[in-house]
N, C-alpha and C. Protein backbone atom coordinates (compact mmCIF):
# COMPACT_ATOMS: atom_id res chain seq x y z
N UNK A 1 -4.64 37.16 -16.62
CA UNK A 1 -5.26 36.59 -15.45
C UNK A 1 -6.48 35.77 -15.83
N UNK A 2 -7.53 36.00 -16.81
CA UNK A 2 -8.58 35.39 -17.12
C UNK A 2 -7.72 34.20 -17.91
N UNK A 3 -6.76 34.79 -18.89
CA UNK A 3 -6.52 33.09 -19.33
C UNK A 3 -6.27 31.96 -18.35
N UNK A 4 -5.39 32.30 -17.60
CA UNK A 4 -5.21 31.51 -16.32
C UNK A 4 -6.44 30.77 -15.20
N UNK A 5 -7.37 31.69 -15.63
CA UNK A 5 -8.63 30.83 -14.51
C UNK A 5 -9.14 30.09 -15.67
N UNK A 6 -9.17 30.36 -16.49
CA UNK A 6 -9.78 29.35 -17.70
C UNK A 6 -9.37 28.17 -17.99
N UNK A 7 -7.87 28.36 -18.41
CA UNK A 7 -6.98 27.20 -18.20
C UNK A 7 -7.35 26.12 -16.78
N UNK A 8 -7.17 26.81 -15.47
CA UNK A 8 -7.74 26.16 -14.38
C UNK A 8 -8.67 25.18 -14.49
N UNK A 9 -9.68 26.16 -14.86
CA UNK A 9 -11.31 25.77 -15.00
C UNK A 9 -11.41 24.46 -15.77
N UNK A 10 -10.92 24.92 -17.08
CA UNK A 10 -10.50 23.32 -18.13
C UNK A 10 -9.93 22.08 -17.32
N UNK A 11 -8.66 22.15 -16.74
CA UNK A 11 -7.95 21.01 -16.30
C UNK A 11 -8.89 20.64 -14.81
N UNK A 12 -9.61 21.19 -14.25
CA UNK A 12 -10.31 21.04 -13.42
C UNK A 12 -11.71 20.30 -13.97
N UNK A 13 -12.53 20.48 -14.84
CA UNK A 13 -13.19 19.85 -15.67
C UNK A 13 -12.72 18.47 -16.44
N UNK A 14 -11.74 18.20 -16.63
CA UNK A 14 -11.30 17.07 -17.15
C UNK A 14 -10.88 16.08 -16.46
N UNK A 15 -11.53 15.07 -17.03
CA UNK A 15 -11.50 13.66 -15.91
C UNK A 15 -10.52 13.60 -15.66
N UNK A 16 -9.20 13.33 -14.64
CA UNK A 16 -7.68 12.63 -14.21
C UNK A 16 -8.22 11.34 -15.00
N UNK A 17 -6.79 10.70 -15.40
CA UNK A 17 -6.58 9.69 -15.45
C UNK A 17 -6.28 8.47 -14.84
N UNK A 18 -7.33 7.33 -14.67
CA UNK A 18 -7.64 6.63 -14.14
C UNK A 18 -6.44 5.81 -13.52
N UNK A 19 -6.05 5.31 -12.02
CA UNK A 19 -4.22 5.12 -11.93
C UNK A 19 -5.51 3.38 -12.08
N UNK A 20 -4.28 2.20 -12.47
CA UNK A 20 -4.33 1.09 -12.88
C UNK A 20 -4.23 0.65 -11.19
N UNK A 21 -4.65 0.08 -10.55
CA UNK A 21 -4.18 -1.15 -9.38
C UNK A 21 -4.45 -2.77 -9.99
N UNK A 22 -3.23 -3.45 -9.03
CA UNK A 22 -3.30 -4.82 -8.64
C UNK A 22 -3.65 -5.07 -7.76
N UNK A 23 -4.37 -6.45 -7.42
CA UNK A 23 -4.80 -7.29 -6.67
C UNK A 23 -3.25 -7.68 -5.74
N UNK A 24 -3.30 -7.78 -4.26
CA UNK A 24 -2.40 -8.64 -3.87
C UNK A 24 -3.13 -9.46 -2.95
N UNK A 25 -2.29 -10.79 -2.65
CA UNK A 25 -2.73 -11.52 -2.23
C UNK A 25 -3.12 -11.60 -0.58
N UNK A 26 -1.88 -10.43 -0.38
CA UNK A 26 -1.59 -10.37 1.56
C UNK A 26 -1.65 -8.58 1.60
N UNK A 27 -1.39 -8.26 2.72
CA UNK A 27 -1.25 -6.98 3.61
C UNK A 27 -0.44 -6.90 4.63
N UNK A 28 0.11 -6.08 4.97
CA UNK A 28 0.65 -5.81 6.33
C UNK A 28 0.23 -4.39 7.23
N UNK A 29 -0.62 -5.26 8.47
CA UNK A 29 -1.29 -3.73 9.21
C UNK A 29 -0.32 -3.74 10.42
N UNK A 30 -0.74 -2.27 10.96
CA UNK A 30 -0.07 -1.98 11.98
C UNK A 30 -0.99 -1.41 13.09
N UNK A 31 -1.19 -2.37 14.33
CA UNK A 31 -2.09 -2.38 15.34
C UNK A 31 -1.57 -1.58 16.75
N UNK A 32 -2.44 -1.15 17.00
CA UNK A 32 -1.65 -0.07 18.33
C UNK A 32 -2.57 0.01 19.44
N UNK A 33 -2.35 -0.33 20.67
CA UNK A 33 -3.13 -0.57 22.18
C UNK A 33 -2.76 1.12 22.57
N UNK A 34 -3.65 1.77 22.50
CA UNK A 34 -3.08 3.17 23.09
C UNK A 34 -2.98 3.45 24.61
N UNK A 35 -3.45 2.12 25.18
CA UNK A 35 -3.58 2.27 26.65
C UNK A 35 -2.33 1.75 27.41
N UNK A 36 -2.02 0.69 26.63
CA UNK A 36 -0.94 -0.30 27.28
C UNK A 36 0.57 0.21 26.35
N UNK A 37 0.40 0.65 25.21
CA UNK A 37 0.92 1.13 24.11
C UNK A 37 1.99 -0.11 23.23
N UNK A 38 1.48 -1.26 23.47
CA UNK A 38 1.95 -2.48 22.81
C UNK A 38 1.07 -2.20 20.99
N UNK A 39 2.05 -2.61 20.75
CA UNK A 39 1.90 -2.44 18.84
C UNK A 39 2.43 -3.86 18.03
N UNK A 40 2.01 -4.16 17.48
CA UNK A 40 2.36 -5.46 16.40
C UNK A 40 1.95 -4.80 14.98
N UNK A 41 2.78 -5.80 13.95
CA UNK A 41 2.72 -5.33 12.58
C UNK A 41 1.77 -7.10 12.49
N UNK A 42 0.92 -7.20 11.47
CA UNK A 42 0.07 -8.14 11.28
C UNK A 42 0.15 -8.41 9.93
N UNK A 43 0.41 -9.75 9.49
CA UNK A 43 0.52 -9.56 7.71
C UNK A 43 -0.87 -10.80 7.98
N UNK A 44 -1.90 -10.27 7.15
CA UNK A 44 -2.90 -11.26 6.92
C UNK A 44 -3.36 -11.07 5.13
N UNK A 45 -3.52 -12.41 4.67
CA UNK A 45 -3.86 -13.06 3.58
C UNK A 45 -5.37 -12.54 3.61
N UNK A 46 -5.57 -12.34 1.84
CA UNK A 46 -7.37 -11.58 2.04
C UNK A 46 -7.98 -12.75 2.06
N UNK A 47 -8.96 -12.52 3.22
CA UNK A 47 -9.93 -12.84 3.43
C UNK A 47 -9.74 -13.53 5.04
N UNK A 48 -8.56 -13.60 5.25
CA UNK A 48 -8.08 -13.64 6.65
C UNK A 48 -8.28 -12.96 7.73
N UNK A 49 -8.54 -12.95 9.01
CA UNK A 49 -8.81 -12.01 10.61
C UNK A 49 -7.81 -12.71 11.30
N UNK A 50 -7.35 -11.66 11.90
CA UNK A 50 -6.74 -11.81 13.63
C UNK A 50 -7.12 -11.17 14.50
N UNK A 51 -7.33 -11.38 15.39
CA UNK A 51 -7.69 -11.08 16.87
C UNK A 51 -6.46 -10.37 17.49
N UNK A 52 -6.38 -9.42 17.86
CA UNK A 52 -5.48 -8.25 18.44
C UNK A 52 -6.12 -7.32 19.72
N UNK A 53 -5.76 -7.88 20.79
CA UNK A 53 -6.84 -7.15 22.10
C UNK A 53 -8.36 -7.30 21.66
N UNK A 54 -8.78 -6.38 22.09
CA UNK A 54 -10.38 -6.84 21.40
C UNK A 54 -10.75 -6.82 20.20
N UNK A 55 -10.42 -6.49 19.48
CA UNK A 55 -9.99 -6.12 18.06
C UNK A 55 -10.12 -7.58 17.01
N UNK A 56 -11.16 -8.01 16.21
CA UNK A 56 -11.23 -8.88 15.12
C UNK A 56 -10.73 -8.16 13.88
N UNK A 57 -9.81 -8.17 13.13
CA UNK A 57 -9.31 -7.53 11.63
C UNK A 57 -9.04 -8.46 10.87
N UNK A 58 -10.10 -7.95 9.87
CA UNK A 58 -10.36 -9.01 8.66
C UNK A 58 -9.97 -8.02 7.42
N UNK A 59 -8.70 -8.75 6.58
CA UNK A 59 -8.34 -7.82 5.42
C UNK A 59 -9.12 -8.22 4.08
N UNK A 60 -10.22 -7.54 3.44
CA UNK A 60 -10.59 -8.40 2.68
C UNK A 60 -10.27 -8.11 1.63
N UNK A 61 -9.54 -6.60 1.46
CA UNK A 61 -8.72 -6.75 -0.15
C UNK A 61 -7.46 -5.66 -0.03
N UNK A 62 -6.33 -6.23 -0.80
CA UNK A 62 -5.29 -5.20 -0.45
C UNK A 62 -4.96 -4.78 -2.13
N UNK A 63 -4.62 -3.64 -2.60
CA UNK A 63 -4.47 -3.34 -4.19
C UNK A 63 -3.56 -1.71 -3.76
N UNK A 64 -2.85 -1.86 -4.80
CA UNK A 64 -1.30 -1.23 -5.11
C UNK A 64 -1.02 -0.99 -6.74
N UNK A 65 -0.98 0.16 -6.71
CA UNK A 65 -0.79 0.95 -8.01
C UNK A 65 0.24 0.19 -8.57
N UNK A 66 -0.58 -0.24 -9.99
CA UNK A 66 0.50 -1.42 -11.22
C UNK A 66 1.36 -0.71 -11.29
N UNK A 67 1.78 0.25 -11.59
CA UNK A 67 3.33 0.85 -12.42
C UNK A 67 3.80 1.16 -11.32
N UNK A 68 3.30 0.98 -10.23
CA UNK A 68 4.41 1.10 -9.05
C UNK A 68 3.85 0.97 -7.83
N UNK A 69 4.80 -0.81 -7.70
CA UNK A 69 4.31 -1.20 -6.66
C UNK A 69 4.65 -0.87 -5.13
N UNK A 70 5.39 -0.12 -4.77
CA UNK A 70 6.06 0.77 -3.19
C UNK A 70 5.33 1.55 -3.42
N UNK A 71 4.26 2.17 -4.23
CA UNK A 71 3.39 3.16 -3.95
C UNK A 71 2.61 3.26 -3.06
N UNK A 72 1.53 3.83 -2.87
CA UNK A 72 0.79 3.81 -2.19
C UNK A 72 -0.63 2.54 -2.43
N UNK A 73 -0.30 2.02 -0.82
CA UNK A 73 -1.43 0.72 -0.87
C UNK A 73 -2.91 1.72 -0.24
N UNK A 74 -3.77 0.37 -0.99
CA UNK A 74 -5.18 0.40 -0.26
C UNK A 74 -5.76 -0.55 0.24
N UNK A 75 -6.41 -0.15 1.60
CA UNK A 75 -7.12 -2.20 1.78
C UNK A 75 -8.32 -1.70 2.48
N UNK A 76 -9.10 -2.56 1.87
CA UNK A 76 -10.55 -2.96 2.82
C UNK A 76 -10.16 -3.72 4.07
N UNK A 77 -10.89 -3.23 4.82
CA UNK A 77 -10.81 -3.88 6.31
C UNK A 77 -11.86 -3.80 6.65
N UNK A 78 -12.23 -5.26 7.58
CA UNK A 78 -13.50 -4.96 8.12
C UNK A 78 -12.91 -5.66 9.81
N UNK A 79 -13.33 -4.54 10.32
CA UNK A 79 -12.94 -4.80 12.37
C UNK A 79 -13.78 -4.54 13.18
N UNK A 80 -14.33 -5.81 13.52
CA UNK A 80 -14.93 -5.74 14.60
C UNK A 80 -14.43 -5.90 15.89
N UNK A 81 -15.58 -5.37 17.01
CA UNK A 81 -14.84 -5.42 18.55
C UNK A 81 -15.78 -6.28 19.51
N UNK A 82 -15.17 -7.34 20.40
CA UNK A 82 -15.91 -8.14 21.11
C UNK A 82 -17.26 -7.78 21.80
N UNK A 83 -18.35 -7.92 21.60
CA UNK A 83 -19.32 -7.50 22.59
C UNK A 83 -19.95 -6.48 21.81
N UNK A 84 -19.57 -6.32 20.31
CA UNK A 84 -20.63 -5.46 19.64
C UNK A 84 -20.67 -5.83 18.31
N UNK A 85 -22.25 -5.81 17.70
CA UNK A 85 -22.42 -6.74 16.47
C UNK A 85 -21.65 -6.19 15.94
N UNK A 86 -22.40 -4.57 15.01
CA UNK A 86 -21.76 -4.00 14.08
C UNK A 86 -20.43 -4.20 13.96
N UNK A 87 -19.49 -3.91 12.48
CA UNK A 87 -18.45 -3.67 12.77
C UNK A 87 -18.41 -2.43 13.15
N UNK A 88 -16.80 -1.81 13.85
CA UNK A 88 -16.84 -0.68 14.23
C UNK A 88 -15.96 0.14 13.04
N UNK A 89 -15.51 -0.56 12.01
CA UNK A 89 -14.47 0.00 10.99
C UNK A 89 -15.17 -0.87 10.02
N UNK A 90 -15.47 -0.39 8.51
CA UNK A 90 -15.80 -1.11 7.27
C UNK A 90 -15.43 -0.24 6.52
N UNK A 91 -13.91 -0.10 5.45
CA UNK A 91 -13.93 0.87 4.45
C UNK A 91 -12.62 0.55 4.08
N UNK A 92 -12.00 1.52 3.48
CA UNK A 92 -10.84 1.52 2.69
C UNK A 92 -9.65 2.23 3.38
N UNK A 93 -8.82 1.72 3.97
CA UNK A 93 -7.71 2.69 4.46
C UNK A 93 -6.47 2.56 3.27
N UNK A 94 -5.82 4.04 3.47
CA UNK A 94 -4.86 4.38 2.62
C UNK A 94 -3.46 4.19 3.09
N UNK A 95 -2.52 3.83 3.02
CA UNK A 95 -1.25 3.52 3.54
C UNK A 95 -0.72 5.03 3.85
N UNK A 96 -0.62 6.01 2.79
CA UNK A 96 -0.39 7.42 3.05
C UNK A 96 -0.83 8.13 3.45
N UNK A 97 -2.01 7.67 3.92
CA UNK A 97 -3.41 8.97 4.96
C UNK A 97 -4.05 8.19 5.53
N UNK A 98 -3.29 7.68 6.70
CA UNK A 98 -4.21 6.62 7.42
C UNK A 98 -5.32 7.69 8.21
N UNK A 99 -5.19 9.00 8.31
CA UNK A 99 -5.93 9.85 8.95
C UNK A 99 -7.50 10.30 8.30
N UNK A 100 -7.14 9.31 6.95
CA UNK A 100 -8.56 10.19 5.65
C UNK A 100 -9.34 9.39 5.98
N UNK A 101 -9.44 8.42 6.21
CA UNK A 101 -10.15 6.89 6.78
C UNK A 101 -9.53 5.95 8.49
N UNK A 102 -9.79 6.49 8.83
CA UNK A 102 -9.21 6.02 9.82
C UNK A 102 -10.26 4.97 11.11
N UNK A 103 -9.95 4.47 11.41
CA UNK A 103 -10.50 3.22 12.81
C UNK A 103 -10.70 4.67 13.64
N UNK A 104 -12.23 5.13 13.82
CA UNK A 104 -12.31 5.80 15.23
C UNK A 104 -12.58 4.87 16.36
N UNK A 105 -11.29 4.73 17.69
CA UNK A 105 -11.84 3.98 18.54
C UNK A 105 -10.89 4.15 19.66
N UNK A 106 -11.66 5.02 20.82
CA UNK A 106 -10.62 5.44 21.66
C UNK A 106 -9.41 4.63 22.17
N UNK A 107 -9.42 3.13 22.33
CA UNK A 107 -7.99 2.59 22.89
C UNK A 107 -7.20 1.83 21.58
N UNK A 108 -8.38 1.78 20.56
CA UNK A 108 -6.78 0.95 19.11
C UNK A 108 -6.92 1.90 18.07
N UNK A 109 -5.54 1.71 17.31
CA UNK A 109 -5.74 2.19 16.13
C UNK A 109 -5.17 0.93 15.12
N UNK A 110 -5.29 1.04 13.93
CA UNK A 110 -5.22 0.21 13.00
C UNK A 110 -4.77 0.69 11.97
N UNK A 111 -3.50 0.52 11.07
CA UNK A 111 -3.79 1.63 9.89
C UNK A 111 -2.98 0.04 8.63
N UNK A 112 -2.78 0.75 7.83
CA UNK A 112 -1.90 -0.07 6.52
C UNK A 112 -0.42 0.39 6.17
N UNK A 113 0.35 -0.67 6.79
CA UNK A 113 1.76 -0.23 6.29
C UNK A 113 2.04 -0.31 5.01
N UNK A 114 1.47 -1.78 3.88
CA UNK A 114 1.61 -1.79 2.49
C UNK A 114 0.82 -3.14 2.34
N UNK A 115 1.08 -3.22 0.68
CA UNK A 115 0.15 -4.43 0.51
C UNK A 115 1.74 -5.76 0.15
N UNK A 116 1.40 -6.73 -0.15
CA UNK A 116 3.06 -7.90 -0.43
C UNK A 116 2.39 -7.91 -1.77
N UNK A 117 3.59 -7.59 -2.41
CA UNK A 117 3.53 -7.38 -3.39
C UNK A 117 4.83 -8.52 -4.20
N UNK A 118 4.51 -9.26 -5.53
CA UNK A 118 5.59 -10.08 -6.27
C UNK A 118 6.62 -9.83 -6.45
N UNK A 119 7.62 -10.69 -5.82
CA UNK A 119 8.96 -10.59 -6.01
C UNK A 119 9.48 -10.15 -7.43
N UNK A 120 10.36 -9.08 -7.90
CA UNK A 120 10.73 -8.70 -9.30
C UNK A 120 11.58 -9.82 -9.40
N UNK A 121 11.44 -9.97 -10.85
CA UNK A 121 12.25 -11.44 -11.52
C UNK A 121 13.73 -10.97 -11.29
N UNK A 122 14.92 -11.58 -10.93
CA UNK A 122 16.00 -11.20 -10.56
C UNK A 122 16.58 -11.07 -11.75
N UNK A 123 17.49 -9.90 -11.76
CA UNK A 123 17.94 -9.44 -12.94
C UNK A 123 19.08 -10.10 -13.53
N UNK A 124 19.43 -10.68 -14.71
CA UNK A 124 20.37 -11.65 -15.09
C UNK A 124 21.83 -10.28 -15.26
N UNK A 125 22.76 -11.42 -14.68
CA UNK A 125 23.98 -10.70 -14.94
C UNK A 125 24.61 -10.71 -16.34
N UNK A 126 24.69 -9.52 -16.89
CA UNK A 126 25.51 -9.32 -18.00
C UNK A 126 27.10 -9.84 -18.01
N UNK A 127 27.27 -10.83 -18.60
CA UNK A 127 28.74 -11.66 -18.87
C UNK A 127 29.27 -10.84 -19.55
N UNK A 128 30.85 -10.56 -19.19
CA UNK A 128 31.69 -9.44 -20.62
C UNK A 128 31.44 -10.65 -21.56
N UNK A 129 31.75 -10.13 -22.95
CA UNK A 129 31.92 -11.18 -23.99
C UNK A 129 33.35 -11.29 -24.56
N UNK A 130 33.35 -12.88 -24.63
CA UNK A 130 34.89 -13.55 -24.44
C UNK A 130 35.30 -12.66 -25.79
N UNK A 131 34.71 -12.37 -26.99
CA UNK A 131 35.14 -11.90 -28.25
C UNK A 131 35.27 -10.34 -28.43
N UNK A 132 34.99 -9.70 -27.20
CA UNK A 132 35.36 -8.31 -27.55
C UNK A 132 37.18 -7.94 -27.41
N UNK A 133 37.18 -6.98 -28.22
CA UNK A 133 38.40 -6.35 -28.58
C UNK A 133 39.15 -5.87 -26.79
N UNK A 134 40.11 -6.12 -26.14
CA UNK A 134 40.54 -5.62 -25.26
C UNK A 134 40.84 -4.22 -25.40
N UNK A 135 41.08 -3.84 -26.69
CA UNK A 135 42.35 -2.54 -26.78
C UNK A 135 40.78 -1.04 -26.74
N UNK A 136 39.80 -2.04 -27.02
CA UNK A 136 39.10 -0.85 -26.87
C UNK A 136 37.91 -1.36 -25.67
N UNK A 137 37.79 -2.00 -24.57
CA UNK A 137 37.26 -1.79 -23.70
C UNK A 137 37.23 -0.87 -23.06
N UNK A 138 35.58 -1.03 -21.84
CA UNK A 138 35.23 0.80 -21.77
C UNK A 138 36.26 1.14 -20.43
N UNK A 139 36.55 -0.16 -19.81
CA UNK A 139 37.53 -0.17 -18.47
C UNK A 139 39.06 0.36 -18.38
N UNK A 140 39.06 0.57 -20.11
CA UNK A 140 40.84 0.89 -19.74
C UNK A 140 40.95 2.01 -20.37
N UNK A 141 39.47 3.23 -20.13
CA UNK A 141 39.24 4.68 -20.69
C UNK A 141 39.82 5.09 -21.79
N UNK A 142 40.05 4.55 -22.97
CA UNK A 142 40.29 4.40 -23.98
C UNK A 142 39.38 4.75 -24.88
């Protein structure tokens, strides 16, 4: 039992390893009127705002774990609401816990569906080759 809290204790003490993100260029949020209950998906370019009910949303950075980009996104947002300086949202929302950071604001919510991320280079098709042996191809289970 003591080795075991020790062990704990160690891997708990030791820094995680740092995950790598990319920069993307765009985002896609997902805006919600809780009164009227009209919703739009919004893809804005960083450094871009749209206006959504009272709602100004400005994405100013969207980044997505390098070794895997369907992972989980992050974006800065900054949203302001008509008729008040401050913004009412400035921080980082998570695509997978839009609840850890979230827009408090009784009639919208706002969260991050993902960031657009680069098309993968399309994969070249493998040609049979005109010079292989027929009698032992892998197609005629041989």
């Amino acid at each position: 039992m003591k080795g075991a809290l020790a062990l704990t204790l160690v891997l708990l003490a030791t820094p995680a390893a740092a995950q790598q993100f990319s920069d993307a260029e765009s985002g896609i949020l997902r805006w919600l009127d809780k009164l009227t209950g009209e919703t739009a998906d919004i893809e804005l370019l960083r450094g871009q705002e749209a206006v959504s009910g009272r709602l100004t949303i400005r994405l100013d950075a969207c980044r997505y774990p390098s070794d895997n980009p369907t992972s989980d996104a992050e974006a800065h947002l900054t949203i302001s609401e008509a008729g008040i300086v401050a913004p009412v949202f400035d921080g980082w929302m998570i695509a997978s816990s839009p609840g850890l950071s979230a827009l408090d604001h009784p009639r919208y919510d706002v969260w991050v569906l993902r960031c657009v991320t680069p098309e993968p280079p399309p994969q070249a098709e493998v040609a049979p080759d005109p010079n292989a042996d027929p009698a032992t191809s892998p197609d005629d289970g041989q």
